[in-house]
C-alpha atoms as a PDB file:
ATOM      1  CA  UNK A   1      12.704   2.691  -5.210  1.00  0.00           C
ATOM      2  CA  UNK A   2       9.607   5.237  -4.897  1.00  0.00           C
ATOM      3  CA  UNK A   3       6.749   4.092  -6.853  1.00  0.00           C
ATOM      4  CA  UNK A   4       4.407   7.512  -6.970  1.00  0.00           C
ATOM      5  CA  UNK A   5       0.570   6.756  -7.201  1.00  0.00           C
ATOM      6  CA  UNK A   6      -1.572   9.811  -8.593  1.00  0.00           C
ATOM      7  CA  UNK A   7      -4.664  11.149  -7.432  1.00  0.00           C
ATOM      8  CA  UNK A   8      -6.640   8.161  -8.465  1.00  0.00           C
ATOM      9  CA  UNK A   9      -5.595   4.568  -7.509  1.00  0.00           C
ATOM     10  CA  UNK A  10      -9.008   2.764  -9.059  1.00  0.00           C
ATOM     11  CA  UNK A  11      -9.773  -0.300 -10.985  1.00  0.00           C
ATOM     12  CA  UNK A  12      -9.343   1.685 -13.825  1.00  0.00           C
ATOM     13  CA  UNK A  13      -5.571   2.049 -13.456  1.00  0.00           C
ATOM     14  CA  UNK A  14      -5.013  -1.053 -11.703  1.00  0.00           C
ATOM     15  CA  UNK A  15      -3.244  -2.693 -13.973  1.00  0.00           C
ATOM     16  CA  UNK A  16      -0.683   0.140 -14.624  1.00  0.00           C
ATOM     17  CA  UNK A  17      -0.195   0.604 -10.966  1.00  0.00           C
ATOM     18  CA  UNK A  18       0.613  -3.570 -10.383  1.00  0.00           C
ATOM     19  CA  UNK A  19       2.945  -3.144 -13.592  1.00  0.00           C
ATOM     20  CA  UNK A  20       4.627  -0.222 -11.849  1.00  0.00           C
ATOM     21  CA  UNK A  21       5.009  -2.200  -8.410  1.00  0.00           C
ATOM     22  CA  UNK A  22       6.760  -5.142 -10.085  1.00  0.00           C
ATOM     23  CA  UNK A  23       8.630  -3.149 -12.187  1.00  0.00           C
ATOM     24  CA  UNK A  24      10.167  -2.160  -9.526  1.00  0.00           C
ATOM     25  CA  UNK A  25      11.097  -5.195  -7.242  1.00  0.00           C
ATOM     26  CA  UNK A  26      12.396  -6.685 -10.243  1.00  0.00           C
ATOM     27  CA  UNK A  27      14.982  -3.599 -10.942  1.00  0.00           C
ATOM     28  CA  UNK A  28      15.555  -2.759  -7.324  1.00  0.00           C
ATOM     29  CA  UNK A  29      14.402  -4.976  -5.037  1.00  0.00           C
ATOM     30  CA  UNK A  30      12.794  -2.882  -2.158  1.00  0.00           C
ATOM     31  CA  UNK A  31      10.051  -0.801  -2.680  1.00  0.00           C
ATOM     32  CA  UNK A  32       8.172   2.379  -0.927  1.00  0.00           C
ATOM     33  CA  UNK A  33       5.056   3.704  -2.070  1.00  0.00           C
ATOM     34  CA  UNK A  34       4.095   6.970  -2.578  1.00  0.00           C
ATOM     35  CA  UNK A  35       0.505   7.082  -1.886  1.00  0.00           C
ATOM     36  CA  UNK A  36       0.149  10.797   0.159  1.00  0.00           C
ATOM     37  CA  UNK A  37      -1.747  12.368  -3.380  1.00  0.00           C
ATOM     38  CA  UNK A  38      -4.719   9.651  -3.382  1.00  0.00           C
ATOM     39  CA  UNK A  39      -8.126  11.606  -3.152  1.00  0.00           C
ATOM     40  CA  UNK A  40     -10.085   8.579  -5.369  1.00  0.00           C
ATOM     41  CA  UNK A  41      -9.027   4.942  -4.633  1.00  0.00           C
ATOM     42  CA  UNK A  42     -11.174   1.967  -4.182  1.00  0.00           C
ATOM     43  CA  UNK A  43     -10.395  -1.529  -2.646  1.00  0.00           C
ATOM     44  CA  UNK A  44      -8.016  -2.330  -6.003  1.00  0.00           C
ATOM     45  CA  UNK A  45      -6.056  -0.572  -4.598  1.00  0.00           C
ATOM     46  CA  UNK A  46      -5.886  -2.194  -1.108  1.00  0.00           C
ATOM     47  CA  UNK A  47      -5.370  -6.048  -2.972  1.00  0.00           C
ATOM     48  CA  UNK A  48      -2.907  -4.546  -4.851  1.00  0.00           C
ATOM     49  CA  UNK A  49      -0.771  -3.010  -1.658  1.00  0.00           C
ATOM     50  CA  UNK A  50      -1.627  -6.761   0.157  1.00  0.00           C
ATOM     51  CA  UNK A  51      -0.476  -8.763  -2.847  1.00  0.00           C
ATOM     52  CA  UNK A  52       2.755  -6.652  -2.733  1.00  0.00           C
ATOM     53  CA  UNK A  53       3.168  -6.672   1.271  1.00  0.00           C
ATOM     54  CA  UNK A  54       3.014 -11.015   0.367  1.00  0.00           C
ATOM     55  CA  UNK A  55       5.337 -10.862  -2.694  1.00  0.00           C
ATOM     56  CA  UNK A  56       7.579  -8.826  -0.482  1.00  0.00           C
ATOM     57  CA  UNK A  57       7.538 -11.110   2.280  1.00  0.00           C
ATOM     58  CA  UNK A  58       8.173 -13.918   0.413  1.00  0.00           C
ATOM     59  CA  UNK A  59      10.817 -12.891  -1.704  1.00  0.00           C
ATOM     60  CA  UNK A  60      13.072 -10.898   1.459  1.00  0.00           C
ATOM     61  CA  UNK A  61      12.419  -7.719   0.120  1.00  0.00           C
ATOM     62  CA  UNK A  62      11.267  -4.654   1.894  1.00  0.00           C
ATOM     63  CA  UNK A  63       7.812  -3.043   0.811  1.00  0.00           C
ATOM     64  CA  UNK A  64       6.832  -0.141   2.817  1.00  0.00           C
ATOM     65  CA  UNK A  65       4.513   3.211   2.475  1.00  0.00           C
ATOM     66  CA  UNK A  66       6.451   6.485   2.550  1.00  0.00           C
ATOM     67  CA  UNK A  67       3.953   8.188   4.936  1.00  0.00           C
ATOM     68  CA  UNK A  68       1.321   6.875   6.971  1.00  0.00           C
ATOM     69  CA  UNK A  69      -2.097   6.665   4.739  1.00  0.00           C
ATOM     70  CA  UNK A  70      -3.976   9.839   4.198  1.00  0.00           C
ATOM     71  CA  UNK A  71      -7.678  10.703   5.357  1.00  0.00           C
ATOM     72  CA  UNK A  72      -9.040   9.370   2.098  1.00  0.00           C
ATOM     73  CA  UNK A  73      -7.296   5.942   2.411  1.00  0.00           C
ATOM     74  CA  UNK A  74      -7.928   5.499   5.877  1.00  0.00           C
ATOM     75  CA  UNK A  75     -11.677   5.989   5.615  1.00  0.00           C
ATOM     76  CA  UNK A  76     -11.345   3.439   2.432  1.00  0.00           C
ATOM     77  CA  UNK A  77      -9.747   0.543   5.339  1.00  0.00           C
ATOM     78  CA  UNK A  78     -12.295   1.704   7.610  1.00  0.00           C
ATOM     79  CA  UNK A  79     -15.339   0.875   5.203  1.00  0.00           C
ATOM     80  CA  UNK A  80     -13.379  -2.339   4.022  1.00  0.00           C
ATOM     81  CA  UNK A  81     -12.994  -3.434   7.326  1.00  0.00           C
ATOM     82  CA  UNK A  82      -9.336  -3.920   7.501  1.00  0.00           C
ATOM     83  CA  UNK A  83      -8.601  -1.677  10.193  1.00  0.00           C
ATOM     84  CA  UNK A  84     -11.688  -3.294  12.816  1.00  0.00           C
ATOM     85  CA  UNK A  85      -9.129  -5.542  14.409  1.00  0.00           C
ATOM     86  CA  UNK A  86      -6.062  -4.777  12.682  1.00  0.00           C
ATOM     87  CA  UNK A  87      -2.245  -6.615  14.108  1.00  0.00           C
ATOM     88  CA  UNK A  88      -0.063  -4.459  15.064  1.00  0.00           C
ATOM     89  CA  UNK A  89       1.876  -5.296  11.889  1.00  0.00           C
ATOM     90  CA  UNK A  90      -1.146  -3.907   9.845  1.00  0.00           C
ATOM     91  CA  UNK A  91      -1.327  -0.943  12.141  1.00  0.00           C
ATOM     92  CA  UNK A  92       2.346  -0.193  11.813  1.00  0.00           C
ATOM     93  CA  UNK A  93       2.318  -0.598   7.995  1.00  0.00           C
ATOM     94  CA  UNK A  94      -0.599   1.096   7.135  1.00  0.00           C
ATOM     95  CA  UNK A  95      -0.925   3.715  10.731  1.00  0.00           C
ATOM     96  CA  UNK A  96       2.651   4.491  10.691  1.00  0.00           C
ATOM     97  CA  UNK A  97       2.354   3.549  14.486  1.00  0.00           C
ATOM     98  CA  UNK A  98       5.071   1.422  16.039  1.00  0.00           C
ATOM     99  CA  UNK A  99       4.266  -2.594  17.084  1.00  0.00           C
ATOM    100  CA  UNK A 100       3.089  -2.703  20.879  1.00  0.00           C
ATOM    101  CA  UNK A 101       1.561   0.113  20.826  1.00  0.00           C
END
């Protein structure tokens, strides 16, 4: 299922957007989100995407983005530090580039 975030993926709609994510593992299992709109978005939103990548994992489901992350998100890993020594599974996930690479 395609979970759509808005423009704004902040603390302040947090809650809605982990009520939307496992909303939607529990009615159809795998999940891609839809985060190509985000222009405001703050590190909520990057525990919220980990927490699912782990619930994901755990539970054999598949929990992907639809697109690579946009300019705004990227920058947003880049201050957070999640991209300074990222795995390739990280990279592939979050990059859209392939593992090995």
């Amino acid at each position: 299922m395609l979970v759509p975030l808005g423009e704004s993926a902040t603390i302040r709609n947090a809650e809605t957007i982990c009520e939307s994510l496992l909303a939607a593992f529990d009615e159809h299992g795998d999940v891609e989100l839809d985060a190509t709109a985000v222009v405001e978005a703050d590190l909520s939103l990057i525990q919220l995407v980990e927490a699912a990548r782990v619930h994901a994992a755990r539970s054999g489901r598949r929990f992907a983005l639809c697109a690579p992350v946009n300019a705004a998100l990227e920058a947003l890993l880049r201050r957070g530090g999640f991209l300074t020594a990222p795995s390739p599974a990280d990279r592939g996930f979050w990059l859209g580039e392939e593992q090995g690479r």
